[in-house]
C-alpha atoms as a PDB file:
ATOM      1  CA  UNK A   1     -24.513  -0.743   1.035  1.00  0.00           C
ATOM      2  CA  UNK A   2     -20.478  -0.192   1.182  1.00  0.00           C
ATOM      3  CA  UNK A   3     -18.848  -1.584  -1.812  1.00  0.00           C
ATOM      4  CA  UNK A   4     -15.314  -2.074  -1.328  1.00  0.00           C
ATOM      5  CA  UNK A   5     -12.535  -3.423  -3.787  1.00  0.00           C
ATOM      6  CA  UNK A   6      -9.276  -4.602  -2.131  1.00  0.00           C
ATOM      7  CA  UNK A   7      -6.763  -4.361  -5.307  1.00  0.00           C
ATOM      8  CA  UNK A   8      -3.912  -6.219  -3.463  1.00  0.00           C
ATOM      9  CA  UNK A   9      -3.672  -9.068  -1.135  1.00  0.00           C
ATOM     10  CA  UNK A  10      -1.886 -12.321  -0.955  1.00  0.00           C
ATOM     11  CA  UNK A  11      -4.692 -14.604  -0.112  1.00  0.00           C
ATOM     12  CA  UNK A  12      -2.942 -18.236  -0.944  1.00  0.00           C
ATOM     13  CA  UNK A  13       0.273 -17.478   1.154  1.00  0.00           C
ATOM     14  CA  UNK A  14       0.354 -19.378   4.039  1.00  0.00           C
ATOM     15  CA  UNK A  15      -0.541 -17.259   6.351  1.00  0.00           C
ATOM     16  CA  UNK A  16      -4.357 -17.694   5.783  1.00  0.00           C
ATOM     17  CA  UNK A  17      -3.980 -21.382   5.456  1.00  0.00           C
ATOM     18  CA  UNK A  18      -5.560 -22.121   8.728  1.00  0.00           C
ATOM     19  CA  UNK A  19      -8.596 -20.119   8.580  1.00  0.00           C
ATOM     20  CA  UNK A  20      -9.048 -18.306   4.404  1.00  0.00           C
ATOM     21  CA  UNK A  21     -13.427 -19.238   5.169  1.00  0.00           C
ATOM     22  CA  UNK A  22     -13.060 -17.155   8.151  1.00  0.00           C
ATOM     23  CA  UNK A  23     -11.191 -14.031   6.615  1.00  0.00           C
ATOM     24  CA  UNK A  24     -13.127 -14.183   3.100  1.00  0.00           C
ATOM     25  CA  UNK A  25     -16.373 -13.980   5.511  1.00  0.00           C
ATOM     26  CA  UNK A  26     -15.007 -11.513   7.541  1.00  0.00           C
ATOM     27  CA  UNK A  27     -14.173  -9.348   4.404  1.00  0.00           C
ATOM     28  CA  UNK A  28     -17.315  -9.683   3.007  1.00  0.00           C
ATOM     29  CA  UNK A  29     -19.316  -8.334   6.163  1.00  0.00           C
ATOM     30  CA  UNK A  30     -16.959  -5.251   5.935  1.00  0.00           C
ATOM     31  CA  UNK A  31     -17.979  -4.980   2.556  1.00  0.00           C
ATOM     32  CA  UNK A  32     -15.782  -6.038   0.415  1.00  0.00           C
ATOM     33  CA  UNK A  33     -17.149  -7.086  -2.679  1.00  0.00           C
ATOM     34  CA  UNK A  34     -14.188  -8.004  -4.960  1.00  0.00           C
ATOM     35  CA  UNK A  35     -10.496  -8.753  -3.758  1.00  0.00           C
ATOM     36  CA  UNK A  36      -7.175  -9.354  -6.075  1.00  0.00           C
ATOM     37  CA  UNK A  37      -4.898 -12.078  -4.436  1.00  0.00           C
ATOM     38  CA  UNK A  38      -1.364 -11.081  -6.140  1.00  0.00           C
ATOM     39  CA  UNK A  39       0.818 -13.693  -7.440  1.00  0.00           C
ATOM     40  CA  UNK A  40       5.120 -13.516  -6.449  1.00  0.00           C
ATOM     41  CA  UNK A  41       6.735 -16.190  -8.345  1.00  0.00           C
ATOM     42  CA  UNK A  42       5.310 -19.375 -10.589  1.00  0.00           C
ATOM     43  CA  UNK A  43       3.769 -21.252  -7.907  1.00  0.00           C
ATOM     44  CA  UNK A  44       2.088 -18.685  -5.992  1.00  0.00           C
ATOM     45  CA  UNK A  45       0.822 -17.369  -9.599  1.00  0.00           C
ATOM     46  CA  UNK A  46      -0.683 -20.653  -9.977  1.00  0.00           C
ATOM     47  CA  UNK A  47      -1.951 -20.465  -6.411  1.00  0.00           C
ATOM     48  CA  UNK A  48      -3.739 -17.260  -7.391  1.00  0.00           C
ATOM     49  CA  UNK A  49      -5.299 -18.524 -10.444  1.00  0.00           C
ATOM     50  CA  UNK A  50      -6.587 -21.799  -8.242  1.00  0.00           C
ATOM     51  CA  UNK A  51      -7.903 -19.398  -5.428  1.00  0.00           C
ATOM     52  CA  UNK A  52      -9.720 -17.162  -7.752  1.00  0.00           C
ATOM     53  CA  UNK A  53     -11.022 -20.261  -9.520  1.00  0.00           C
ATOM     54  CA  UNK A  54     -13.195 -21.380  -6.269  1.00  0.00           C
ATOM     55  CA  UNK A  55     -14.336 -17.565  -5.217  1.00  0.00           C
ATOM     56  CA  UNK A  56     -16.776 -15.498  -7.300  1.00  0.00           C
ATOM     57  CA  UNK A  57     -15.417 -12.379  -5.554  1.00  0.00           C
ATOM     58  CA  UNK A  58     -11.801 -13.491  -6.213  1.00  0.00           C
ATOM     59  CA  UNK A  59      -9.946 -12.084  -9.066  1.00  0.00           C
ATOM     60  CA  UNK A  60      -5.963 -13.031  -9.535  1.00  0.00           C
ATOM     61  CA  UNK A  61      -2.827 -11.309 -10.751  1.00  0.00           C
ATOM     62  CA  UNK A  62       0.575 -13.219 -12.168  1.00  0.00           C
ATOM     63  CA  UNK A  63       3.981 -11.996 -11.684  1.00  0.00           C
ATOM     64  CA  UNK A  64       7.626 -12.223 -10.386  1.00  0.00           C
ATOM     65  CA  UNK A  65       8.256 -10.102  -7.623  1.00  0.00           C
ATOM     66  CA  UNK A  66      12.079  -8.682  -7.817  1.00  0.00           C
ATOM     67  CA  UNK A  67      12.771 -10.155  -5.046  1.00  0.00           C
ATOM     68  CA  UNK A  68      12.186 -13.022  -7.053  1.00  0.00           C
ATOM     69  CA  UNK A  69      14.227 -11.988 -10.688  1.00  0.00           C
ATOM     70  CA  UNK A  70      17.238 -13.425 -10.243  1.00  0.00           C
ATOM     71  CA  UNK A  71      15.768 -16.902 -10.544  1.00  0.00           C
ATOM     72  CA  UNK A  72      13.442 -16.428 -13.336  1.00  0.00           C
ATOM     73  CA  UNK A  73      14.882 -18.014 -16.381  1.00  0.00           C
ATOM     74  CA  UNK A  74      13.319 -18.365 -19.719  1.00  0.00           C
ATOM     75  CA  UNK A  75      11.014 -21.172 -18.594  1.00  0.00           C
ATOM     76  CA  UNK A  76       9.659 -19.268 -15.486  1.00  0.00           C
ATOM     77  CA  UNK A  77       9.182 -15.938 -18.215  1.00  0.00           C
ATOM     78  CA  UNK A  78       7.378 -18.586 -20.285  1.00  0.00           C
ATOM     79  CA  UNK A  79       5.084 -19.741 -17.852  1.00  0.00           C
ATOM     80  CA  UNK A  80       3.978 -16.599 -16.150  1.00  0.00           C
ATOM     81  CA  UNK A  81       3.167 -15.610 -19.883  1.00  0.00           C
ATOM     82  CA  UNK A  82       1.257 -18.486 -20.377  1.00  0.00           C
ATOM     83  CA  UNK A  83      -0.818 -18.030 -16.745  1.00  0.00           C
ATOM     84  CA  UNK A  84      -1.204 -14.645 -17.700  1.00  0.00           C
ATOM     85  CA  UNK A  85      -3.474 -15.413 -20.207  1.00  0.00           C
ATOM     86  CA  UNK A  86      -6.379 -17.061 -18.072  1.00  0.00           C
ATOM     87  CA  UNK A  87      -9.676 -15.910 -17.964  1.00  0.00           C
ATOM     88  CA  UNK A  88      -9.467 -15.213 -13.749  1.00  0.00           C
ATOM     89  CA  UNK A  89      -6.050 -13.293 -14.018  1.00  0.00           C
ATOM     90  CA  UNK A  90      -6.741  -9.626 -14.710  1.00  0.00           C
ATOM     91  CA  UNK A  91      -3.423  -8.390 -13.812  1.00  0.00           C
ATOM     92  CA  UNK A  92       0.576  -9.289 -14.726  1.00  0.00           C
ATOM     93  CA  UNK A  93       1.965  -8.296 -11.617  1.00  0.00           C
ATOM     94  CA  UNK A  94       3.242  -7.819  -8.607  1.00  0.00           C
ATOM     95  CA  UNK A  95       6.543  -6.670 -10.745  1.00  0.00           C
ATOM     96  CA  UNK A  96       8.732  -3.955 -10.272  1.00  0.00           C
ATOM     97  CA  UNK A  97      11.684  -2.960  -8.566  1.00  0.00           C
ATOM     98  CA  UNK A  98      12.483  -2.865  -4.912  1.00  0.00           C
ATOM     99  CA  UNK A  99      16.204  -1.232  -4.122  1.00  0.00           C
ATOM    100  CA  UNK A 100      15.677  -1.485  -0.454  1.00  0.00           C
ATOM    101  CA  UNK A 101      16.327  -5.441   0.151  1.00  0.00           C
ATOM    102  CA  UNK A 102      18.330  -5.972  -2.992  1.00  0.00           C
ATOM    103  CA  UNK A 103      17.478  -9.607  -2.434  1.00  0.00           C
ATOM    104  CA  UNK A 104      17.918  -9.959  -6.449  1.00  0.00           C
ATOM    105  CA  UNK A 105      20.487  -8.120  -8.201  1.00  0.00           C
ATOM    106  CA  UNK A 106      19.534  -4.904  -9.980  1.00  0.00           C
ATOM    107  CA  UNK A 107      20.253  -5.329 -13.211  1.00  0.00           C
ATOM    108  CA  UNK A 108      18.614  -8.845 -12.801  1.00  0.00           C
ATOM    109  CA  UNK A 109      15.253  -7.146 -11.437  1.00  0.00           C
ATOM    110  CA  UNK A 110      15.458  -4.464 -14.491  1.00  0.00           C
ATOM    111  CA  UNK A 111      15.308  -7.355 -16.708  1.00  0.00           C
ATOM    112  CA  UNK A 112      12.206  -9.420 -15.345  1.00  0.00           C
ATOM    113  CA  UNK A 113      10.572  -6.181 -14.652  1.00  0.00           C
ATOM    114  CA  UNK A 114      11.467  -5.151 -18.438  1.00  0.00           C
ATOM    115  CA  UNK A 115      10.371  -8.637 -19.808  1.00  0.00           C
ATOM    116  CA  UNK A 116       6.728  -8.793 -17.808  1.00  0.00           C
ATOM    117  CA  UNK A 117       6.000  -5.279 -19.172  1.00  0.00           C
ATOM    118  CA  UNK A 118       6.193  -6.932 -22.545  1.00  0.00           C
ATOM    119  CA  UNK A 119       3.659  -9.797 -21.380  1.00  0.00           C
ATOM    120  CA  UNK A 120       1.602  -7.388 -20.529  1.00  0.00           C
ATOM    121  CA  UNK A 121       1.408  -5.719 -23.828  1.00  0.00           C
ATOM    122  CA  UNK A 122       0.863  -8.959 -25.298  1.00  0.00           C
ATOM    123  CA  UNK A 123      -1.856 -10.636 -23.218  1.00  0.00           C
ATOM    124  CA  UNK A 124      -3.320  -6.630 -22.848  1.00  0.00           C
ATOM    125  CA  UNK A 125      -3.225  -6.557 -19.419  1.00  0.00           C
ATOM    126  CA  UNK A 126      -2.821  -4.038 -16.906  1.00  0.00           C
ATOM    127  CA  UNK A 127       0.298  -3.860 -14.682  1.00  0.00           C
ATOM    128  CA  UNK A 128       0.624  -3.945 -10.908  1.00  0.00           C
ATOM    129  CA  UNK A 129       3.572  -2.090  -9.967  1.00  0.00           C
ATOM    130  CA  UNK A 130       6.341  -2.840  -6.633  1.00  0.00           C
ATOM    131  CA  UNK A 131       8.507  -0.067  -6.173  1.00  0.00           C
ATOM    132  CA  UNK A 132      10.776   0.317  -2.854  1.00  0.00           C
ATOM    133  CA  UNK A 133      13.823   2.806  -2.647  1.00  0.00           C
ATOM    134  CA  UNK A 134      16.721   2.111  -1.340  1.00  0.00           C
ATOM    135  CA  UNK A 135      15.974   3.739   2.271  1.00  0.00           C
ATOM    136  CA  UNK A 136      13.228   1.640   2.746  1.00  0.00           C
ATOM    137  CA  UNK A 137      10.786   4.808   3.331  1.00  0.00           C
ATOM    138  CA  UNK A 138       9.171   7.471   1.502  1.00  0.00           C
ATOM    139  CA  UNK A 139      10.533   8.602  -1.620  1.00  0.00           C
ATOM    140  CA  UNK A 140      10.473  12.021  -2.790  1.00  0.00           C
ATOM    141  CA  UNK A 141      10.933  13.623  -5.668  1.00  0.00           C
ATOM    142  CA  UNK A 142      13.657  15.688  -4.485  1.00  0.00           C
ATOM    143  CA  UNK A 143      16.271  15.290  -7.575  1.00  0.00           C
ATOM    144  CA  UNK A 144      15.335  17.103 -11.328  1.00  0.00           C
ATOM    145  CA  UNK A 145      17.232  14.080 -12.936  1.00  0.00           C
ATOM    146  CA  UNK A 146      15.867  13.322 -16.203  1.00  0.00           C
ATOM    147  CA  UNK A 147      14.079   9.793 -16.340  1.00  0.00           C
ATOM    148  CA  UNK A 148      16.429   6.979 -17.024  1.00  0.00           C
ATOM    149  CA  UNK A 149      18.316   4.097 -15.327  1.00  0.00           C
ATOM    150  CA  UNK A 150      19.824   5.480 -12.315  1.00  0.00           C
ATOM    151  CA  UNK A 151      21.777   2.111 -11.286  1.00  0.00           C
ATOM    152  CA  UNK A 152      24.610   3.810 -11.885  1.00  0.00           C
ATOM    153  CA  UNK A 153      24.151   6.810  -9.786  1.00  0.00           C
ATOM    154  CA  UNK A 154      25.255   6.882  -6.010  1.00  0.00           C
ATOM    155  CA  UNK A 155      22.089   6.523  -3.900  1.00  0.00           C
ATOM    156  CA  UNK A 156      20.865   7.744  -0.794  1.00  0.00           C
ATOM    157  CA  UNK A 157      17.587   7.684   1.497  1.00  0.00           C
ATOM    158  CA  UNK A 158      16.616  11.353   0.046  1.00  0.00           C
ATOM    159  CA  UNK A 159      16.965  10.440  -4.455  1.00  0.00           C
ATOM    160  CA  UNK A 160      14.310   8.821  -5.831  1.00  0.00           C
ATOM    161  CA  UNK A 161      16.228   6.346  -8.060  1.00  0.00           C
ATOM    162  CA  UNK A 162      13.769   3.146  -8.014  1.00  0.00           C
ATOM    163  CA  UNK A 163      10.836   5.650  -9.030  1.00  0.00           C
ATOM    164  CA  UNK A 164      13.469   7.183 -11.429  1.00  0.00           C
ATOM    165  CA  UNK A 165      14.047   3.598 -12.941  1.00  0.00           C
ATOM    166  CA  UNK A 166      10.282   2.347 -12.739  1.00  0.00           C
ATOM    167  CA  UNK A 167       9.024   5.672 -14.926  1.00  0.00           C
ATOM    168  CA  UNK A 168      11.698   5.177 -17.006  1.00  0.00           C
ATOM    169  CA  UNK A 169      10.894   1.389 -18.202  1.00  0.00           C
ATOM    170  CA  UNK A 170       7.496   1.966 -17.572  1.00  0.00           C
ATOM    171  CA  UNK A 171       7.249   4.851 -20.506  1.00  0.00           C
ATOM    172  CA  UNK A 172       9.412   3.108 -22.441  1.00  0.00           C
ATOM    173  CA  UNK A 173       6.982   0.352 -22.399  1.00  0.00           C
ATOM    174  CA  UNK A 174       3.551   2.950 -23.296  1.00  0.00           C
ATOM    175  CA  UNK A 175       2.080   1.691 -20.024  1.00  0.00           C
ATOM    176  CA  UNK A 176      -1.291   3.750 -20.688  1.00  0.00           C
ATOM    177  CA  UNK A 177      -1.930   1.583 -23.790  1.00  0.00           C
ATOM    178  CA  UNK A 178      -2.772  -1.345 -21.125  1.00  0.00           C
ATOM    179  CA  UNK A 179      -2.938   0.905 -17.484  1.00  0.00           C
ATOM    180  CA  UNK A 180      -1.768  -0.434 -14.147  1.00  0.00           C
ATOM    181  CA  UNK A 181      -1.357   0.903 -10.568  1.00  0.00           C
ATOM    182  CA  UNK A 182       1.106   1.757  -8.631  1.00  0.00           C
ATOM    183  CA  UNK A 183       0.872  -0.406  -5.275  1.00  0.00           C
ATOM    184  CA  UNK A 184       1.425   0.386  -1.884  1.00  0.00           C
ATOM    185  CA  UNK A 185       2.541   3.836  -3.109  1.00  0.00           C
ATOM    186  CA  UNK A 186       5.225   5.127  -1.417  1.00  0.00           C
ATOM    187  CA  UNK A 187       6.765   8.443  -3.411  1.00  0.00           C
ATOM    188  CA  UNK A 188       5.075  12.460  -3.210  1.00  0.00           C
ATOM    189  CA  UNK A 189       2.929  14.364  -4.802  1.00  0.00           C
ATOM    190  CA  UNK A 190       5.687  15.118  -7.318  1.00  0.00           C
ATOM    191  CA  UNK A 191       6.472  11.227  -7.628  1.00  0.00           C
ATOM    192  CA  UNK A 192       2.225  10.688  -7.961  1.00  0.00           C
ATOM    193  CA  UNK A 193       1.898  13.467 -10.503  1.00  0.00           C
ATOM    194  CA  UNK A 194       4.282  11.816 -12.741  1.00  0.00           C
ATOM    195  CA  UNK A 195       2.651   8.404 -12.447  1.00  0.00           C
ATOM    196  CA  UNK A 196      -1.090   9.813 -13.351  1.00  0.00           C
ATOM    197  CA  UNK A 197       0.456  11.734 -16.332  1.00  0.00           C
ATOM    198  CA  UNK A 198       1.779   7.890 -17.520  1.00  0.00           C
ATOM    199  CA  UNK A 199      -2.170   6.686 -17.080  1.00  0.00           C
ATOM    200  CA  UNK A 200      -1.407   5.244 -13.961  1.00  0.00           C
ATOM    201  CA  UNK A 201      -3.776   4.804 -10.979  1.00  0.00           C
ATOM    202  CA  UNK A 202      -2.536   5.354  -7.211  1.00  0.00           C
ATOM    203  CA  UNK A 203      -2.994   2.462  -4.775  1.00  0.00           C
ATOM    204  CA  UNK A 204      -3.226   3.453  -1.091  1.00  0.00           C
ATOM    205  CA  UNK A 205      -2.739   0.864   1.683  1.00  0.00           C
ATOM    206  CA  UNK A 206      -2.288   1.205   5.463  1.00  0.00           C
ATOM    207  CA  UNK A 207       0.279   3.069   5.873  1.00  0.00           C
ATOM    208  CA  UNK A 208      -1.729   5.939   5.309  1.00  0.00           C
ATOM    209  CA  UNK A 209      -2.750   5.995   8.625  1.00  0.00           C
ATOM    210  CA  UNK A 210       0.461   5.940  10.545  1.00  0.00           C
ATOM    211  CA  UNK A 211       0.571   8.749  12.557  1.00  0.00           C
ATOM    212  CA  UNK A 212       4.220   8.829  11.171  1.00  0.00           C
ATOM    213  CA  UNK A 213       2.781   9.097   7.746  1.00  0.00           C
ATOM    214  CA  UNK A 214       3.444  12.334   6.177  1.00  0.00           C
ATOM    215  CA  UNK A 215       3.540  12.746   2.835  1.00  0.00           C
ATOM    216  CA  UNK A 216       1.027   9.885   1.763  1.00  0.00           C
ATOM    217  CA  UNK A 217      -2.234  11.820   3.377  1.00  0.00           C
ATOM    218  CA  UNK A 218      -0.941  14.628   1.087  1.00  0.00           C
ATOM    219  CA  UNK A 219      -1.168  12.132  -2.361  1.00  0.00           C
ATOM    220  CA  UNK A 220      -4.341  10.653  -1.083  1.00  0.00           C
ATOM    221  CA  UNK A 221      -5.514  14.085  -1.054  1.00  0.00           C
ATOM    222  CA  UNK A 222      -4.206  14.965  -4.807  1.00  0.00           C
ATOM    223  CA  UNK A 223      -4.803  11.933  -6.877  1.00  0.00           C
ATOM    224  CA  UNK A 224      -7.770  12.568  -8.706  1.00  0.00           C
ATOM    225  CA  UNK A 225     -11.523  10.594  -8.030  1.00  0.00           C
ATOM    226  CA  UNK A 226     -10.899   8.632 -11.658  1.00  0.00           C
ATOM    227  CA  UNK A 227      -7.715   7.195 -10.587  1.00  0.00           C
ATOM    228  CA  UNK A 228      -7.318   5.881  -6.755  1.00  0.00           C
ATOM    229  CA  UNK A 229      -8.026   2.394  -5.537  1.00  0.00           C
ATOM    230  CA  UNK A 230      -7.226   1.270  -2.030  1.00  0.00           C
ATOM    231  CA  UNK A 231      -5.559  -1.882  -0.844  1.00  0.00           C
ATOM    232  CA  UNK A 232      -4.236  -3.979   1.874  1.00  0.00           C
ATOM    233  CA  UNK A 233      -0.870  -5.795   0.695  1.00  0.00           C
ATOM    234  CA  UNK A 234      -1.983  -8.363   3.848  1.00  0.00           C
ATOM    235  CA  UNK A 235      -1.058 -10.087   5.277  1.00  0.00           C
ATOM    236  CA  UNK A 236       1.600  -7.337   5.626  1.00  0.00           C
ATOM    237  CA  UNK A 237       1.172  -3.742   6.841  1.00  0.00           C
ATOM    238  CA  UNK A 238      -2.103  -3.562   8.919  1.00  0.00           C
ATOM    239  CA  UNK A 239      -3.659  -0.145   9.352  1.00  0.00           C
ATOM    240  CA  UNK A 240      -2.573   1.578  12.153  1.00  0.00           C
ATOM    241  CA  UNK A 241      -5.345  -0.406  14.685  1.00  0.00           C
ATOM    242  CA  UNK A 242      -4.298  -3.305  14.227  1.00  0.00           C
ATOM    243  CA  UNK A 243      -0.060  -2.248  13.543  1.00  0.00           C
ATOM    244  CA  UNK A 244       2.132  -5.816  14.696  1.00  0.00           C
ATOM    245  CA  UNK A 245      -0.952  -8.344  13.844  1.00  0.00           C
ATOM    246  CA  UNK A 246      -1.702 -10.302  10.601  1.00  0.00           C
ATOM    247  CA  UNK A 247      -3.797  -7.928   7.949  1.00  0.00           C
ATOM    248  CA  UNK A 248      -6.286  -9.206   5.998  1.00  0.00           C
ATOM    249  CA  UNK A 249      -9.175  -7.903   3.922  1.00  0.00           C
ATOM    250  CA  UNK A 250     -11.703  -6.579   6.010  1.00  0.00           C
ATOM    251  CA  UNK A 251      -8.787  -4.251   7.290  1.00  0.00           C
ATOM    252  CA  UNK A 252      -9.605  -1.802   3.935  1.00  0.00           C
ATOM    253  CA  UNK A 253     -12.627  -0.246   4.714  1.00  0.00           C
ATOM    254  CA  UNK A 254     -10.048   1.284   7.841  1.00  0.00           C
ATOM    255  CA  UNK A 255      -7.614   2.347   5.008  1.00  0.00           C
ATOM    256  CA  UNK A 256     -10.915   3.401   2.709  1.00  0.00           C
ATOM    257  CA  UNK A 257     -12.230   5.389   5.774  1.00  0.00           C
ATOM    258  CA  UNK A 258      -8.832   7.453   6.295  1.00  0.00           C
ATOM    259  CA  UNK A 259      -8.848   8.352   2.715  1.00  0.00           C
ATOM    260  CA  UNK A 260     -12.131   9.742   2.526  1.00  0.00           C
ATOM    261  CA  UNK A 261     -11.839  11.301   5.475  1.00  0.00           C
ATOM    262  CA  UNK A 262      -8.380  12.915   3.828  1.00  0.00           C
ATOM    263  CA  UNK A 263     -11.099  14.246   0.758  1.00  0.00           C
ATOM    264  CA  UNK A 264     -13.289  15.156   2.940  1.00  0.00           C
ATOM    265  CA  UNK A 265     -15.778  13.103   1.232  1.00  0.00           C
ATOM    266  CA  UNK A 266     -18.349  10.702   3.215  1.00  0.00           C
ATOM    267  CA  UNK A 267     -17.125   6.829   3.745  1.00  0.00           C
ATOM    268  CA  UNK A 268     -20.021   4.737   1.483  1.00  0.00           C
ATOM    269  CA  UNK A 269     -19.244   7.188  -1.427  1.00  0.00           C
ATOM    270  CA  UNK A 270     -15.468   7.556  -1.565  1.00  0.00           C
ATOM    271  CA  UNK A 271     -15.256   4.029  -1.258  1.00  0.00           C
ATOM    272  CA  UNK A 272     -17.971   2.923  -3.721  1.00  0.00           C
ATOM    273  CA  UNK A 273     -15.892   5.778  -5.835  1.00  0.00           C
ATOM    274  CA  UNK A 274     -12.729   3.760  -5.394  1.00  0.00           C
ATOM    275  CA  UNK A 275     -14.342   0.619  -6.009  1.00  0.00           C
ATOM    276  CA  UNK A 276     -15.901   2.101 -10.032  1.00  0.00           C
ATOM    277  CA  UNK A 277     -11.996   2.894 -10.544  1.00  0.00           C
ATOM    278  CA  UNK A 278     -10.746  -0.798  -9.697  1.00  0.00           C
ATOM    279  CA  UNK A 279     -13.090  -1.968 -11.920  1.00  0.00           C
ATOM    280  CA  UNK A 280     -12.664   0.029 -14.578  1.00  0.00           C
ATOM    281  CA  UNK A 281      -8.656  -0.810 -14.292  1.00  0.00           C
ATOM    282  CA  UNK A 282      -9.081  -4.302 -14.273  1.00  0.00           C
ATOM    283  CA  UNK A 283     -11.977  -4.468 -17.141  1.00  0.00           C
ATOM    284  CA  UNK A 284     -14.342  -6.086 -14.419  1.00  0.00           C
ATOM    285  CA  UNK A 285     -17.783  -4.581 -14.637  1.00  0.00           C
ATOM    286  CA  UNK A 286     -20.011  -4.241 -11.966  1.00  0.00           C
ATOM    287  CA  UNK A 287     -21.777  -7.611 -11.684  1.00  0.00           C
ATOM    288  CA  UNK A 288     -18.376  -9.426 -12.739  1.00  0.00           C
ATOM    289  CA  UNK A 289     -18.551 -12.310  -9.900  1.00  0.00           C
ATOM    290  CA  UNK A 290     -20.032 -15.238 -10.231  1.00  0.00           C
ATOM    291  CA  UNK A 291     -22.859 -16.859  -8.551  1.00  0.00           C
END
């Protein structure tokens, strides 16, 4: 029986108000056996936790999303904190930086990001990582700048600098004392390598099907059989079959497929493989749903 694990989705926005039974059903006929709706800001945090609260296969994560940092005073901090430590949320996250829309100042998304690391620690959770360059696309590691804060350095499509700034908080921080993945990954094999040597795991989403796509089939291809998870981010970026429509969960096993295809490995296996390594990331063992 395929056992699939979507790490990411956004199952409370609104986009699945009108039919969640029908997409939860949907997933689990693909199967999926365990999905992680992602919390943005307070409310949809809380959203999470309420979602996960009525699903057995439901898990949630908390967060502020950078887009989001600007606005998240002391008592927002607080409160994610305080969500983080509920017995459905087994993430702090999505957090992170994201350089492309700049729809919160940097030095304002360095902060939150910064901050929620620290939860993290304390509640001894792992962290699920947003990281967008400033081109929007692919980032490689094309620049042999030491890590550090690269606000300061002029950007273009081609330097890495939001990877350059997430390492750089992220092993100031000793990630690998609580793990977290990298979602939605979007750097190279050089960007990947550097992110497994921090503990990290490697999330693929859809994307990796693009026929456009060209350096992620190469990192889905190198990250080792302990450390990737797939994902769907829906209801944004649907696999390549269904590009300009809402994603949703079932819309994995498509993503799951392509990568095990990419190993060379056969589907049932790669993904159960993928689904032991979510697990084992989020402290969830196998019969962790509830009846």
């Amino acid at each position: 029986m395929t056992d699939l694990f979507d790490t990411h989705a956004h199952l409370h926005f609104p986009d699945f108000a009108d039919d969640l039974v029908a997409v939860l059903d949907r997933a689990r006929e693909a199967g999926v056996a365990a999905m992680l709706t992602i919390g943005t800001d307070v409310e949809t945090s809380r959203a999470a936790i309420a979602l996960a609260a009525r699903e057995r296969d439901v898990w949630a994560a908390v967060g502020v999303h950078p887009h989001d940092a600007a606005s998240a005073d002391v008592e927002v901090l607080d409160e994610i904190e305080r969500l983080a430590a509920s017995p459905r949320v087994v993430a702090v996250g999505e957090i992170g930086l994201d350089y492309f829309r700049n729809l919160s100042p940097r030095d304002e998304q360095l902060r939150v990001f910064e901050h929620l690391l620290g939860v993290a620690r304390r509640v001894e959770k792992p962290v699920i990582i947003h990281c967008r360059e400033p081109g929007g696309g692919p980032a490689g590691a094309r620049t042999n700048a030491p890590p550090g804060r690269a606000s300061g350095v002029p950007t273009n499509d081609d330097a890495p600098v939001a990877h350059v700034d997430v390492l750089h908080l992220l092993r100031a921080a000793r990630v690998g004392d609580v793990g977290g993945v990298m979602h939605c990954f979007s750097g190279d094999v050089g960007i990947a390598r550097q992110c497994l040597d921090l503990g990290l795991h490697i999330s693929i989403a859809g994307p990796v099907t693009y026929p456009s796509s060209r350096a992620l089939p190469e990192v889905a291809r190198f990250v080792p059989d302990d450390r990737i998870v797939v994902e769907t981010d829906c209801p944004f970026l649907p696999p390549q079959t269904h590009r300009g429509k809402r994603n949703e969960p079932a819309y994995v096993a498509i993503t799951a497929a392509r990568v095990a295809e990419l190993r060379g490995r056969p589907f049932d296996e790669m993904a159960a493989r993928m689904s032991v390594n979510a697990r084992a990331l989020f402290r969830l063992d196998s019969s962790a749903t509830r009846e």
